[in-house]
N, C-alpha and C. Protein backbone atom coordinates (compact mmCIF):
# COMPACT_ATOMS: atom_id res chain seq x y z
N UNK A 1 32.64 -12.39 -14.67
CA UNK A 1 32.63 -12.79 -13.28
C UNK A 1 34.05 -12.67 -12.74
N UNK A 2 34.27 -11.92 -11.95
CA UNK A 2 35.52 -11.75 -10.77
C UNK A 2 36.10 -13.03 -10.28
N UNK A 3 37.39 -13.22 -9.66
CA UNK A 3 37.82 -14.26 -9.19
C UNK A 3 37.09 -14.65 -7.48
N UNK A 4 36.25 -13.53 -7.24
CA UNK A 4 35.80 -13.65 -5.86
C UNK A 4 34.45 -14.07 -6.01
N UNK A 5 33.44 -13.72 -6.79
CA UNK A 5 32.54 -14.25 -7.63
C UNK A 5 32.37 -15.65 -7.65
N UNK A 6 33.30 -15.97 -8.42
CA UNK A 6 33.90 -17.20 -8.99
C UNK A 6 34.11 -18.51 -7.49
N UNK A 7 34.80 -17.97 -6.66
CA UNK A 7 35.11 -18.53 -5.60
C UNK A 7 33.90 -18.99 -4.83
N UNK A 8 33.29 -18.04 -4.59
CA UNK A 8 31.88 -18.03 -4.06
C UNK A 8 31.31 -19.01 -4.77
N UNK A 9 30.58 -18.87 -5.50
CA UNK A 9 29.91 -19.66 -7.12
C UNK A 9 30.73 -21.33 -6.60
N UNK A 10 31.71 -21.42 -6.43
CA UNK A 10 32.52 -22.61 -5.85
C UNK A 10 31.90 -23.24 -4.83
N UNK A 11 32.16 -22.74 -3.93
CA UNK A 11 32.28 -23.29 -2.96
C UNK A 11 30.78 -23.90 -2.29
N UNK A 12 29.68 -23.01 -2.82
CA UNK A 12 28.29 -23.28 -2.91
C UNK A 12 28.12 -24.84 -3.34
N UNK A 13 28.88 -25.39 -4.01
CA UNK A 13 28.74 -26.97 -4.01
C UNK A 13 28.61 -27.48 -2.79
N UNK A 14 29.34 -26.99 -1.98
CA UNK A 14 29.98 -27.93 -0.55
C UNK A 14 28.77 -27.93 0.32
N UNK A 15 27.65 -26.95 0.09
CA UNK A 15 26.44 -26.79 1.15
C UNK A 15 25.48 -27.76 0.61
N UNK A 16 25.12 -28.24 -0.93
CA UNK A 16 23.88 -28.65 -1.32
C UNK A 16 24.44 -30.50 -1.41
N UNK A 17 23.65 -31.02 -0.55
CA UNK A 17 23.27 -32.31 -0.33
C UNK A 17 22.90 -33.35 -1.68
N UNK A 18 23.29 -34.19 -2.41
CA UNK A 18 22.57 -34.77 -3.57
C UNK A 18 21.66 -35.30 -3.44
N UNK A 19 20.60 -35.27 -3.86
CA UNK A 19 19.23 -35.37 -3.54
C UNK A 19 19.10 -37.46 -3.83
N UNK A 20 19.72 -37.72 -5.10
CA UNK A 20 19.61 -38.88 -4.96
C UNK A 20 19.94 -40.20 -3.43
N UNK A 21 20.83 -39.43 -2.61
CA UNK A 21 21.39 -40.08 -1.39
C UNK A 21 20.37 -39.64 -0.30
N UNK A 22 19.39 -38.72 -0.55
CA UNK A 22 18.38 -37.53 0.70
C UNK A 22 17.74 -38.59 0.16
N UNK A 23 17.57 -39.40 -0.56
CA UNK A 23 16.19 -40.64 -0.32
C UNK A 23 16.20 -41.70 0.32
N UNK A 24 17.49 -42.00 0.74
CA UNK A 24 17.68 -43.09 1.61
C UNK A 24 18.49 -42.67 3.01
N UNK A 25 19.18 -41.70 2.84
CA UNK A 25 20.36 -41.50 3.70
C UNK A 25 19.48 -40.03 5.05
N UNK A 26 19.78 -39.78 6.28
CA UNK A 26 19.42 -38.28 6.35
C UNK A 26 20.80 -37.70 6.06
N UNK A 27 20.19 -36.49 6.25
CA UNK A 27 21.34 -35.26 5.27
C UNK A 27 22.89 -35.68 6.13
N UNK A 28 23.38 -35.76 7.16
CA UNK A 28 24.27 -36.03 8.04
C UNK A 28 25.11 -36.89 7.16
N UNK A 29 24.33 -38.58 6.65
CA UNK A 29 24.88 -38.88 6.10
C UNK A 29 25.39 -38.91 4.60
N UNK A 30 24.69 -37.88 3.84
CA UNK A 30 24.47 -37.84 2.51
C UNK A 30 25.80 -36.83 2.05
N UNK A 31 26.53 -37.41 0.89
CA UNK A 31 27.86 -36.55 0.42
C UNK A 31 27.08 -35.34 -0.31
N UNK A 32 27.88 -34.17 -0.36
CA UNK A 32 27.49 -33.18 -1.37
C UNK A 32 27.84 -32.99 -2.66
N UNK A 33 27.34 -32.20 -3.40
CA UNK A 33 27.76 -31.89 -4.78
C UNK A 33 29.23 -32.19 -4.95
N UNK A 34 29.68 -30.84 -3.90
CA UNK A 34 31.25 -30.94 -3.91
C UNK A 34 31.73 -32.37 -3.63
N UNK A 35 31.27 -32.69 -2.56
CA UNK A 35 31.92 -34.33 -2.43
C UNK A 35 32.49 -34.36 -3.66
N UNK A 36 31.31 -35.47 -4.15
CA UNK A 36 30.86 -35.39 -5.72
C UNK A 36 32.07 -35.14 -6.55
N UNK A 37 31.94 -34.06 -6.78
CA UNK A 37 33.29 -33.13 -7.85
C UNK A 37 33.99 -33.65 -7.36
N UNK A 38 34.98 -33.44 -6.17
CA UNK A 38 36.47 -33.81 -5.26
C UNK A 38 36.82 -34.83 -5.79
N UNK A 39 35.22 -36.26 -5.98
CA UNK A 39 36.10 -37.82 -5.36
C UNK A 39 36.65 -38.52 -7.44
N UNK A 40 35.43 -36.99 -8.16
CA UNK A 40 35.53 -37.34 -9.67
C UNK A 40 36.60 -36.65 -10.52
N UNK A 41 36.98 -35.16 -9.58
CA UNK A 41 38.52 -34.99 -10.07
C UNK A 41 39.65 -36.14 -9.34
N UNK A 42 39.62 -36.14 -8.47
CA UNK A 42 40.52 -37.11 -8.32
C UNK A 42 40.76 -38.50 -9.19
N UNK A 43 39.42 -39.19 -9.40
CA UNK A 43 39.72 -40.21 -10.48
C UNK A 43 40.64 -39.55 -11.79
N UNK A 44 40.27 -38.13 -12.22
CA UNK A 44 40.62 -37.78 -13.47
C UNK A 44 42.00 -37.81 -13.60
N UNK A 45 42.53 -37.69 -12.36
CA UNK A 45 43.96 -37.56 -11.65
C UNK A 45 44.51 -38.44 -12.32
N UNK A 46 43.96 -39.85 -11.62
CA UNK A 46 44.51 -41.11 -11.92
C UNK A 46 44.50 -41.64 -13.27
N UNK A 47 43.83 -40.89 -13.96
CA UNK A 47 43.79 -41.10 -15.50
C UNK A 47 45.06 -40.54 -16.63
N UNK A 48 45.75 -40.00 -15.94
CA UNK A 48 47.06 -39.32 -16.40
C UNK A 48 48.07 -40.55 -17.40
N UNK A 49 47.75 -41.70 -16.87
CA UNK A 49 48.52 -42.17 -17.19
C UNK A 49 47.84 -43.20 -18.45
N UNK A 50 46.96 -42.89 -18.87
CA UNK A 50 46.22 -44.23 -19.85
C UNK A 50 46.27 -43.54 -20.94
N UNK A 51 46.67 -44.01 -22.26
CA UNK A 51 46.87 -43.21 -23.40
C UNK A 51 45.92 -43.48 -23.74
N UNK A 52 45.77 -42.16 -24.66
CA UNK A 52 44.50 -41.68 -25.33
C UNK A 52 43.21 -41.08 -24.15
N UNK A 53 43.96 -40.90 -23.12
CA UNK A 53 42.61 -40.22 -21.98
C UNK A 53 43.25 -38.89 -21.97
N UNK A 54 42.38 -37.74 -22.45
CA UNK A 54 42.98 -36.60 -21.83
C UNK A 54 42.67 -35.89 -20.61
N UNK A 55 43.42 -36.73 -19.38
CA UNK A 55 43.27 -36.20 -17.87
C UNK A 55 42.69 -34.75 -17.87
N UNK A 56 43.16 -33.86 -18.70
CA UNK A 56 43.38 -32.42 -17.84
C UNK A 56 42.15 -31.91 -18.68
N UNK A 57 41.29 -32.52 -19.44
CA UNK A 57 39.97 -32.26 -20.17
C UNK A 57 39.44 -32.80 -18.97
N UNK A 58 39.40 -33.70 -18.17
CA UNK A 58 38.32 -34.78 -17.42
C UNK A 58 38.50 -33.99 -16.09
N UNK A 59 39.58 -33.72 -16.09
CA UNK A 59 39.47 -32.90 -14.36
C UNK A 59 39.20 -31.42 -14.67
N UNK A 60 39.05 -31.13 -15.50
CA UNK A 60 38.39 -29.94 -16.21
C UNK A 60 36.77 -29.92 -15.65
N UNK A 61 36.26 -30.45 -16.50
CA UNK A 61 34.93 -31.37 -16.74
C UNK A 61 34.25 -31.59 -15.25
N UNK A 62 35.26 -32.51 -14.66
CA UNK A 62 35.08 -33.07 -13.02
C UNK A 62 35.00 -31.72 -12.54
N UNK A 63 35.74 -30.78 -12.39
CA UNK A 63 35.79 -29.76 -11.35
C UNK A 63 34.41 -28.71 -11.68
N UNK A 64 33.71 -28.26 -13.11
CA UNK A 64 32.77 -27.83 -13.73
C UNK A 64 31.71 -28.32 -13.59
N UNK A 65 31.39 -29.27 -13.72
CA UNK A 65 30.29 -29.90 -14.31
C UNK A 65 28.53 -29.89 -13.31
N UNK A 66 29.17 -29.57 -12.12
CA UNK A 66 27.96 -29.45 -10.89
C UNK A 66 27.75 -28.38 -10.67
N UNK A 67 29.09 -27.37 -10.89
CA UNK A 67 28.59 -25.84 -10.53
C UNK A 67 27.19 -24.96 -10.17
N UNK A 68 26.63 -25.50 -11.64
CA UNK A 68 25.41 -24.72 -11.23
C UNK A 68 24.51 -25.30 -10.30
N UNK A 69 24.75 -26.56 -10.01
CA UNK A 69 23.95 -27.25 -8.60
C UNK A 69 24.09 -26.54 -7.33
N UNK A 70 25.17 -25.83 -7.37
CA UNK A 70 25.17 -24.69 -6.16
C UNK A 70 24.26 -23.79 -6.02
N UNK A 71 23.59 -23.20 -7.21
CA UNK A 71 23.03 -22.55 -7.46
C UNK A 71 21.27 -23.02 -7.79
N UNK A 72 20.73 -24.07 -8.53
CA UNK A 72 19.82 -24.31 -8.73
C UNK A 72 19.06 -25.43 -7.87
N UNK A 73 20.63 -26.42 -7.19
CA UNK A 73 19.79 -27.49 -6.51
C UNK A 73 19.96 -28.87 -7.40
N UNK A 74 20.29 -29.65 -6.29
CA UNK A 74 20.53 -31.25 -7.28
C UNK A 74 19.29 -31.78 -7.41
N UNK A 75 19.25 -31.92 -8.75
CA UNK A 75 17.70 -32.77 -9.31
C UNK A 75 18.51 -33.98 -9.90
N UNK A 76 16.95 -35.05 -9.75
CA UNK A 76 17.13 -36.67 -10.01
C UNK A 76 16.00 -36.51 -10.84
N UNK A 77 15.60 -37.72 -11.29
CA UNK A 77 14.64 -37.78 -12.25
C UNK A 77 13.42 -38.06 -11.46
N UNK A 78 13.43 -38.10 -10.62
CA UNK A 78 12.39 -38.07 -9.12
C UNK A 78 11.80 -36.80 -8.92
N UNK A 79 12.29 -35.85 -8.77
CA UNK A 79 11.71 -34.64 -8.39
C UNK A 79 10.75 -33.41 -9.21
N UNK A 80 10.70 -34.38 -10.78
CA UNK A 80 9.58 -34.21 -11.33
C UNK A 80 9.62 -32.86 -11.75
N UNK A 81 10.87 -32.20 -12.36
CA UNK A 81 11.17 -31.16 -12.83
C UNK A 81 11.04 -31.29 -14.35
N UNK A 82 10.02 -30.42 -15.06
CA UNK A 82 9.04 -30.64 -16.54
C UNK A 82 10.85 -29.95 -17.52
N UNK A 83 10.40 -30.39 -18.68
CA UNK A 83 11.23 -30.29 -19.63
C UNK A 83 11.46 -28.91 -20.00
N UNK A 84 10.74 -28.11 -19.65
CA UNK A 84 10.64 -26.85 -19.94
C UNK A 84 11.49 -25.95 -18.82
């Protein structure tokens, strides 16, 4: 995957709504994926300083970890998506 690819593939967080907040909230008010990522790298930030935490694994992690929700869609255990 290209760095433009890649970018794209990114930024697709910022459009998809978390479905757990679309049950109470309308979309207007509901944070996105990206939210999401932003407010959990930033904690990882603040973790720099606690020994034995390795920050730059966690904001690793934080910045990764939803990606493919850009792509597939945020599921909860609500939406009844089978194991398969």
């Amino acid at each position: 995957m290209n760095m433009n690819n890649f970018a794209a593939l990114a930024g697709l967080v910022t459009k998809v709504k978390r479905k757990g907040w679309l049950r109470y909230l309308p979309a207007s008010e509901c944070e996105s994926v990206g939210d999401h990522s932003a407010k959990i790298a930033f904690i990882s930030l603040a973790l720099r300083n606690i020994e034995g935490v390795d920050h730059l694994k966690c904001l690793q992690m934080a910045l990764i970890h939803d990606v493919a929700e850009g792509i597939v869609g945020d599921f909860t255990p609500y939406c009844g998506v089978s194991a398969e």
